[in-house]
Protein backbone atom coordinates (compact mmCIF):
# COMPACT_ATOMS: atom_id res chain seq x y z
CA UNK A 1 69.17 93.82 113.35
CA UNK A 2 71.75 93.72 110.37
CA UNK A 3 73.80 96.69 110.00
CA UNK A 4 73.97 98.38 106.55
CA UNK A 5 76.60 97.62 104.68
CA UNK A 6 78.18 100.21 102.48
CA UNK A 7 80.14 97.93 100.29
CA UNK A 8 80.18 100.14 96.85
CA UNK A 9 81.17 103.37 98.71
CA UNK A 10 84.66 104.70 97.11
CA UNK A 11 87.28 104.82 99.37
CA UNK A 12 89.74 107.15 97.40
CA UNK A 13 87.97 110.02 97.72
CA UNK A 14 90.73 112.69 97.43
CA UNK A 15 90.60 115.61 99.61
CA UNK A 16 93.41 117.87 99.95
CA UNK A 17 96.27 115.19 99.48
CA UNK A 18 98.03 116.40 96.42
CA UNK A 19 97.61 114.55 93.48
CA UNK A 20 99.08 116.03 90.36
CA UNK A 21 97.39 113.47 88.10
CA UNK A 22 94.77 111.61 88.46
CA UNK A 23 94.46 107.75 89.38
CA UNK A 24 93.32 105.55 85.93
CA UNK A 25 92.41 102.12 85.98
CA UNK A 26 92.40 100.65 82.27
CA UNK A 27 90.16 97.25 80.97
CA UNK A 28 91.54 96.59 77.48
CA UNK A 29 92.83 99.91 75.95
CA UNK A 30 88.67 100.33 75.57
CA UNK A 31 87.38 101.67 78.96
CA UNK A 32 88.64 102.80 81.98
CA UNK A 33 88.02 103.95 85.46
CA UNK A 34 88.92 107.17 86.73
CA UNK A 35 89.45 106.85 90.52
CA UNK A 36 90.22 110.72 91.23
CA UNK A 37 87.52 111.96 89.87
CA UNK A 38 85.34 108.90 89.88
CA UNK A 39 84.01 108.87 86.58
CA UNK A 40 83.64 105.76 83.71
CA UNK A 41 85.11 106.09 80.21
CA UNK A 42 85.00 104.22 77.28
CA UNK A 43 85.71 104.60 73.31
CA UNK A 44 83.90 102.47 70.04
CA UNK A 45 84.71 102.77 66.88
CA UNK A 46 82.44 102.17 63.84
CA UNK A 47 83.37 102.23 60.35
CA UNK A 48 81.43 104.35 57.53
CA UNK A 49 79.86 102.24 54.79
CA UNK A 50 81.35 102.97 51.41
CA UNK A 51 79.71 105.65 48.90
CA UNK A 52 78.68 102.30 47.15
CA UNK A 53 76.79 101.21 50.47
CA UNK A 54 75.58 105.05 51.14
CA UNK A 55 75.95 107.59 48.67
CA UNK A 56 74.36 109.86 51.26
CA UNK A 57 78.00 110.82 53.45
CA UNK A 58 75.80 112.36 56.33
CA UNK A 59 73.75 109.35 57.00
CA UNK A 60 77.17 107.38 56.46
CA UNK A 61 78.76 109.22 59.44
CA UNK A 62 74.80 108.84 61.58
CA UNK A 63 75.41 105.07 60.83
CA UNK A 64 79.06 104.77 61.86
CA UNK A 65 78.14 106.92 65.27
CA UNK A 66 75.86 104.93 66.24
CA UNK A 67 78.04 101.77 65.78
CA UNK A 68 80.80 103.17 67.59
CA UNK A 69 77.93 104.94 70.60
CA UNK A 70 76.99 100.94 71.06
CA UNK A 71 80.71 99.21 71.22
CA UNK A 72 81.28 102.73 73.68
CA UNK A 73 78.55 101.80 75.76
CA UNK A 74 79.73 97.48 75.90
CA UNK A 75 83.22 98.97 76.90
CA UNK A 76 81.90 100.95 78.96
CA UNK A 77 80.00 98.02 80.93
CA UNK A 78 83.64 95.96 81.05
CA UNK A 79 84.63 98.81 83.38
CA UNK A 80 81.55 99.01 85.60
CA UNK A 81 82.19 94.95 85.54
CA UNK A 82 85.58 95.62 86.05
CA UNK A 83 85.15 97.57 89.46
CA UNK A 84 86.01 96.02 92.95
CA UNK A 85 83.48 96.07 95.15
CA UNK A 86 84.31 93.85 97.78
CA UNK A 87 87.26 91.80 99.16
CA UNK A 88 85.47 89.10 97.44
CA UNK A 89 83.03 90.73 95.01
CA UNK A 90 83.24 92.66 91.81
CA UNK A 91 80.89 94.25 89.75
CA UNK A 92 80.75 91.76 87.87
CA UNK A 93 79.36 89.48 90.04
CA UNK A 94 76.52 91.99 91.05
CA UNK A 95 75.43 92.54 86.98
CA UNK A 96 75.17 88.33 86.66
CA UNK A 97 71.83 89.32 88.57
CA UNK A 98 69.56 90.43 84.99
CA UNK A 99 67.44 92.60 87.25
CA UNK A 100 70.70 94.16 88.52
CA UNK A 101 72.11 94.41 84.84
CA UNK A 102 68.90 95.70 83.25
CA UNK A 103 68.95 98.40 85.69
CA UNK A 104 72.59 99.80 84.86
CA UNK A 105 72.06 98.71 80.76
CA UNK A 106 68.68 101.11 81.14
CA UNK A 107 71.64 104.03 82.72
CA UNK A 108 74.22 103.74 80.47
CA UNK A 109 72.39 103.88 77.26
CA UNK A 110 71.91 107.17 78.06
CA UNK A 111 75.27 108.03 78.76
CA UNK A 112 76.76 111.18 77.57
CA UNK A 113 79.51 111.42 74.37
CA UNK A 114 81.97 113.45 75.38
CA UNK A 115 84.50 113.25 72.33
CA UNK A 116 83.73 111.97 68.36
CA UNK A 117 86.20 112.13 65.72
CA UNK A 118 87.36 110.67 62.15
CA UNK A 119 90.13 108.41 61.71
CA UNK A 120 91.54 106.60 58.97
CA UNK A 121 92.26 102.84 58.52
CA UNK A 122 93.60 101.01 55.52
CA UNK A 123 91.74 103.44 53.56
CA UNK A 124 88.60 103.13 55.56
CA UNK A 125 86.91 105.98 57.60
CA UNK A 126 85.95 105.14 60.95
CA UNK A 127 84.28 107.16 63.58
CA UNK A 128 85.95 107.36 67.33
CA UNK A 129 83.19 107.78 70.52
CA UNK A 130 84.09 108.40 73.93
CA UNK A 131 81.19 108.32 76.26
CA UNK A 132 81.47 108.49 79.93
CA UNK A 133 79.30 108.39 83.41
CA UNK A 134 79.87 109.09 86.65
CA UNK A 135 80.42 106.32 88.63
CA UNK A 136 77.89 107.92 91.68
CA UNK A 137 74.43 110.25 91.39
CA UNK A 138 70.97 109.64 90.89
CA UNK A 139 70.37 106.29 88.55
CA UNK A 140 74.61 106.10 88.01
CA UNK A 141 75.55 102.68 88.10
CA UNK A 142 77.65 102.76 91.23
CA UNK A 143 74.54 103.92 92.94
CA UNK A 144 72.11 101.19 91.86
CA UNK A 145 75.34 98.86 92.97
CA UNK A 146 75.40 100.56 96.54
CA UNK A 147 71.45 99.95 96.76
CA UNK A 148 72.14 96.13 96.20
CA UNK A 149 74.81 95.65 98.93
CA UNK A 150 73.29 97.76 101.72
CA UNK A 151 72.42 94.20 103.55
CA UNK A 152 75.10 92.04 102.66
CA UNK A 153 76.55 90.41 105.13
CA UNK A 154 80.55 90.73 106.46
CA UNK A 155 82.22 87.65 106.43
CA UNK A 156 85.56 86.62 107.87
CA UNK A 157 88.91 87.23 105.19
CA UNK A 158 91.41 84.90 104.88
CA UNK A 159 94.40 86.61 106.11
CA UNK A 160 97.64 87.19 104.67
CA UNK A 161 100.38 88.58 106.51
CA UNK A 162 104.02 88.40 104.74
CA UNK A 163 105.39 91.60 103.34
CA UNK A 164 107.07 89.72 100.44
CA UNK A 165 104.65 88.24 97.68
CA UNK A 166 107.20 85.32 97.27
CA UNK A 167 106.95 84.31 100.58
CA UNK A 168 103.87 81.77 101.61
CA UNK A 169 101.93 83.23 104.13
CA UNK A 170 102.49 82.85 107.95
CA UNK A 171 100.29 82.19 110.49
CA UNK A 172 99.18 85.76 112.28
CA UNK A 173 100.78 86.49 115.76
CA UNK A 174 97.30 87.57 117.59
CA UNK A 175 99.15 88.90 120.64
CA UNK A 176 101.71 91.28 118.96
CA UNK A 177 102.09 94.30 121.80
CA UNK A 178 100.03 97.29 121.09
CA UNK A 179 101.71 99.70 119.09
CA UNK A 180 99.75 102.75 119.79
CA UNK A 181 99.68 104.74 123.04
CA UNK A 182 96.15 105.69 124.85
CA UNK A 183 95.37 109.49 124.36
CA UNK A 184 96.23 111.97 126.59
CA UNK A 185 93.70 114.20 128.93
CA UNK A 186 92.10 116.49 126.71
CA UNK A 187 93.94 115.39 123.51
CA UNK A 188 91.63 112.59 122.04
CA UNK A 189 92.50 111.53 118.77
CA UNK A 190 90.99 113.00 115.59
CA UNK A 191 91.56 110.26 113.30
CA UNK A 192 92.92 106.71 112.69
CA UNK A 193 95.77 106.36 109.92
CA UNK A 194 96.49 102.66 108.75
CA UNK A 195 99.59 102.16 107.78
CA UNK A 196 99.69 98.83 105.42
CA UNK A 197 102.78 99.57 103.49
CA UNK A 198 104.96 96.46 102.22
CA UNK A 199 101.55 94.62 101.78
CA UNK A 200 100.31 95.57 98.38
CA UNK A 201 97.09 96.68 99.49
CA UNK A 202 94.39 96.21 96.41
CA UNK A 203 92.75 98.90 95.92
CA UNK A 204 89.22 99.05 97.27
CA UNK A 205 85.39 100.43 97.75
CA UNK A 206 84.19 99.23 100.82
CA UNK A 207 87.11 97.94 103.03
CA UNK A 208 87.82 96.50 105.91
CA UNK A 209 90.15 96.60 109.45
CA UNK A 210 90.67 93.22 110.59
CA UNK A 211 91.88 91.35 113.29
CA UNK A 212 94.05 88.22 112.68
CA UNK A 213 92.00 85.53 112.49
CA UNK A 214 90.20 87.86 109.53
CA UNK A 215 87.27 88.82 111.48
CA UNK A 216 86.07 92.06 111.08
CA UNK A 217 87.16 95.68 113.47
CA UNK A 218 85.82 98.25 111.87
CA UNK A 219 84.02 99.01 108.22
CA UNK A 220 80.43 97.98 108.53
CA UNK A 221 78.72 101.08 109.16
CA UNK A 222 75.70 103.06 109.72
CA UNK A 223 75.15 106.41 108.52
CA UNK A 224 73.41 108.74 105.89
CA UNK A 225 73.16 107.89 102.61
CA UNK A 226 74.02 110.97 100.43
CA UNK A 227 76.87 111.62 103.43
CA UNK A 228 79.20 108.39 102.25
CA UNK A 229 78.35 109.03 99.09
CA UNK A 230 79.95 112.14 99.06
CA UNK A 231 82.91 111.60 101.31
CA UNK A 232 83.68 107.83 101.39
CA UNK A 233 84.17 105.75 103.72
CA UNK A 234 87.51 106.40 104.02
CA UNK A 235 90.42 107.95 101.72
CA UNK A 236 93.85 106.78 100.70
CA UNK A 237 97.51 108.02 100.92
CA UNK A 238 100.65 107.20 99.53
CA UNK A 239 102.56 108.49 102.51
CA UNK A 240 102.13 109.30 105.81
CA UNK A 241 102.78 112.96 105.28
CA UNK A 242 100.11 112.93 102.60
CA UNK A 243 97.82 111.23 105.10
CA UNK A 244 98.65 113.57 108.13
CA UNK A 245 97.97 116.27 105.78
CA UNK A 246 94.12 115.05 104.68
CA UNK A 247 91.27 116.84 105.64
CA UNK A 248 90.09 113.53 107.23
CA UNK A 249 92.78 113.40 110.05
CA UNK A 250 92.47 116.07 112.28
CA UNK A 251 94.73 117.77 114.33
CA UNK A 252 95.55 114.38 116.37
CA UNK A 253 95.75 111.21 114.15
CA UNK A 254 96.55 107.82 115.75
CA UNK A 255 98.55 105.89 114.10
CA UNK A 256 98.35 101.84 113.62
CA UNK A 257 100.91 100.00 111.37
CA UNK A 258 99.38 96.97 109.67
CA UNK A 259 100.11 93.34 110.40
CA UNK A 260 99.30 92.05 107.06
CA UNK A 261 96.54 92.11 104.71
CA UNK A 262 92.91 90.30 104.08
CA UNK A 263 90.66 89.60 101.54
CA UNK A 264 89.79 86.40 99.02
CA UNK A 265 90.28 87.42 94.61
CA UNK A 266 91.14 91.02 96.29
CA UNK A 267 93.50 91.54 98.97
CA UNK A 268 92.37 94.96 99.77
CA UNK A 269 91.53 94.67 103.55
CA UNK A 270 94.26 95.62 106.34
CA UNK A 271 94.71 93.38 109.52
CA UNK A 272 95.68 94.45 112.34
CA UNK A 273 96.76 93.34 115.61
CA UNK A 274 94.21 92.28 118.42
CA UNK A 275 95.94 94.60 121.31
CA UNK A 276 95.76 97.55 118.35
CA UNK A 277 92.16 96.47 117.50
CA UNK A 278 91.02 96.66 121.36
CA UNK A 279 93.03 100.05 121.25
CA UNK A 280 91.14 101.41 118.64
CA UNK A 281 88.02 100.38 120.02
CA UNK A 282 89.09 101.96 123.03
CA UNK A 283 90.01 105.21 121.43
CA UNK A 284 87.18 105.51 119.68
CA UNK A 285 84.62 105.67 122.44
CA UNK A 286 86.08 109.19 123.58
CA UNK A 287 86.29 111.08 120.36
CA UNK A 288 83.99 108.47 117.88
CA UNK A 289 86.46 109.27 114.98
CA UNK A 290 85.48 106.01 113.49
CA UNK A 291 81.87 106.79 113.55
CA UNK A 292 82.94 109.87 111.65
CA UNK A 293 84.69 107.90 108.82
CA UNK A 294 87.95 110.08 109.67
CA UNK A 295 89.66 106.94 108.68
CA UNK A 296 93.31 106.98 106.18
CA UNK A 297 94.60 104.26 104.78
CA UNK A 298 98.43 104.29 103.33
CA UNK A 299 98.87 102.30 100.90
CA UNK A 300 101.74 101.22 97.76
CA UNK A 301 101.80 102.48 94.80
CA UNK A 302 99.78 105.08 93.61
CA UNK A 303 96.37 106.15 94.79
């Protein structure tokens, strides 16, 4: 039986890690993602015919809305298109399918205008329109993405594991020591904290853990719909105070430090060592921490 695969569940979920502003991804100074609060944007502009074209000034301004509502709502598509999905996917790829594109085109025609406004151009009057959705709810377009990749199937990454970009990768070094100790009596751990700093981890939605010859740990997983959908599969952190301080790790957080990175177009996967991976296997049948997504990844940059 296949297990579900989560692949459009956002993994930067922010809980209780700090963030004084929130993370932006931009497509063309026209749309953007807002990874924080996990919400689309866009702006169109349309420009008002001339008191020649429409002595009427009202339906002038109706007209140029409504241009500027539809170049809002193609922006706003470039950033749905725009969103990683996958190691190897994007959204993109999903909205080639026309059923799969119909479905989200149906959503965001409906989407709501948050902002209009007049602005001058070479003595032209156009109208500004921001629109926006939220990237997860009932009929958003992240959620008719998440019903497409429920049964797609993990494949292996290739695998990438030098810390400097300029440097070609090296073959992975499957029987690096572990790096984590076993739990003590009593103590089990609460969480699992990935530490892939130096790798340029790409941001992702559904990562995830690998071993070194890219096959997959831990990230395919089986639970309640509405539950990742809220939470995440996982969350990220800058640092490793910021992810000993999330809500996610517990009291008793073990800690594995990456061995490189895995993915194809997006390198957004961390790869770990085969004694950590059999430790973290380990771990995890005492306490099931993994089974309760209390999973952290660190990664460069911001969030």
């Amino acid at each position: 039986m296949k297990s579900i695969i989560f692949a459009l569940v956002l993994c930067a979920v922010l809980v209780s890690q700090g963030v004084c502003s929130p993370s932006v991804e931009k497509f063309n100074g026209k749309s953007q993602i807002n990874w924080t609060d996990l919400i689309y944007t866009a702006t169109g502009e349309g420009v008002m015919p001339s008191p020649v074209d429409e002595p009427n000034r009202a339906k002038a301004y109706l007209k140029a809305k409504g241009y500027a509502r539809m170049q809002a709502i193609a922006n706003l598509l470039q950033a749905i298109e725009g969103t990683t999905i996958s190691f190897e996917a994007t959204g993109k790829d999903y909205m080639e399918d026309a059923v799969i594109r119909q479905r989200i085109e149906g959503y965001v025609k409906n989407v709501e205008v948050v902002d209009e406004r007049k602005e001058k151009f070479e003595g032209d009057t156009m109208v500004v329109v921001t629109v926006r959705a939220p990237m997860y709810g009932q009929y958003s377009p992240g959620s008719v993405l998440l019903d497409q990749a429920l049964t797609q199937p993990a494949a292996a990454a290739e695998v990438n594991v030098t810390l400097d970009p300029d440097i070609k990768p090296s073959k992975v070094e499957i029987d690096q020591p572990v790096t984590v100790c076993p739990s003590t009596e009593g103590k089990p751990y609460t969480s699992v904290i990935f530490d892939a700093t130096g790798y340029k981890l790409d941001r992702c939605m559904s990562p995830k853990i690998r071993r070194g010859d890219g096959s997959e740990v831990w990230g395919t997983v089986k639970v309640d719909h509405d539950f990742v959908l809220e939470r995440g599969i996982c969350s990220y952190a800058t640092s490793m105070t910021d992810a000993k301080n999330n809500a996610r790790a517990g009291e008793n957080p073990m800690v594995v430090r990456a061995i490189g990175r895995a993915g194809g177009r997006f390198n957004s996967d961390p790869v770990i060592s085969d004694a950590d991976s059999a430790a973290l296997l380990a771990e995890n049948a005492k306490s099931g921490f993994l089974d309760k997504l209390n999973v952290i990844i660190i990664k460069d940059g911001r969030l």
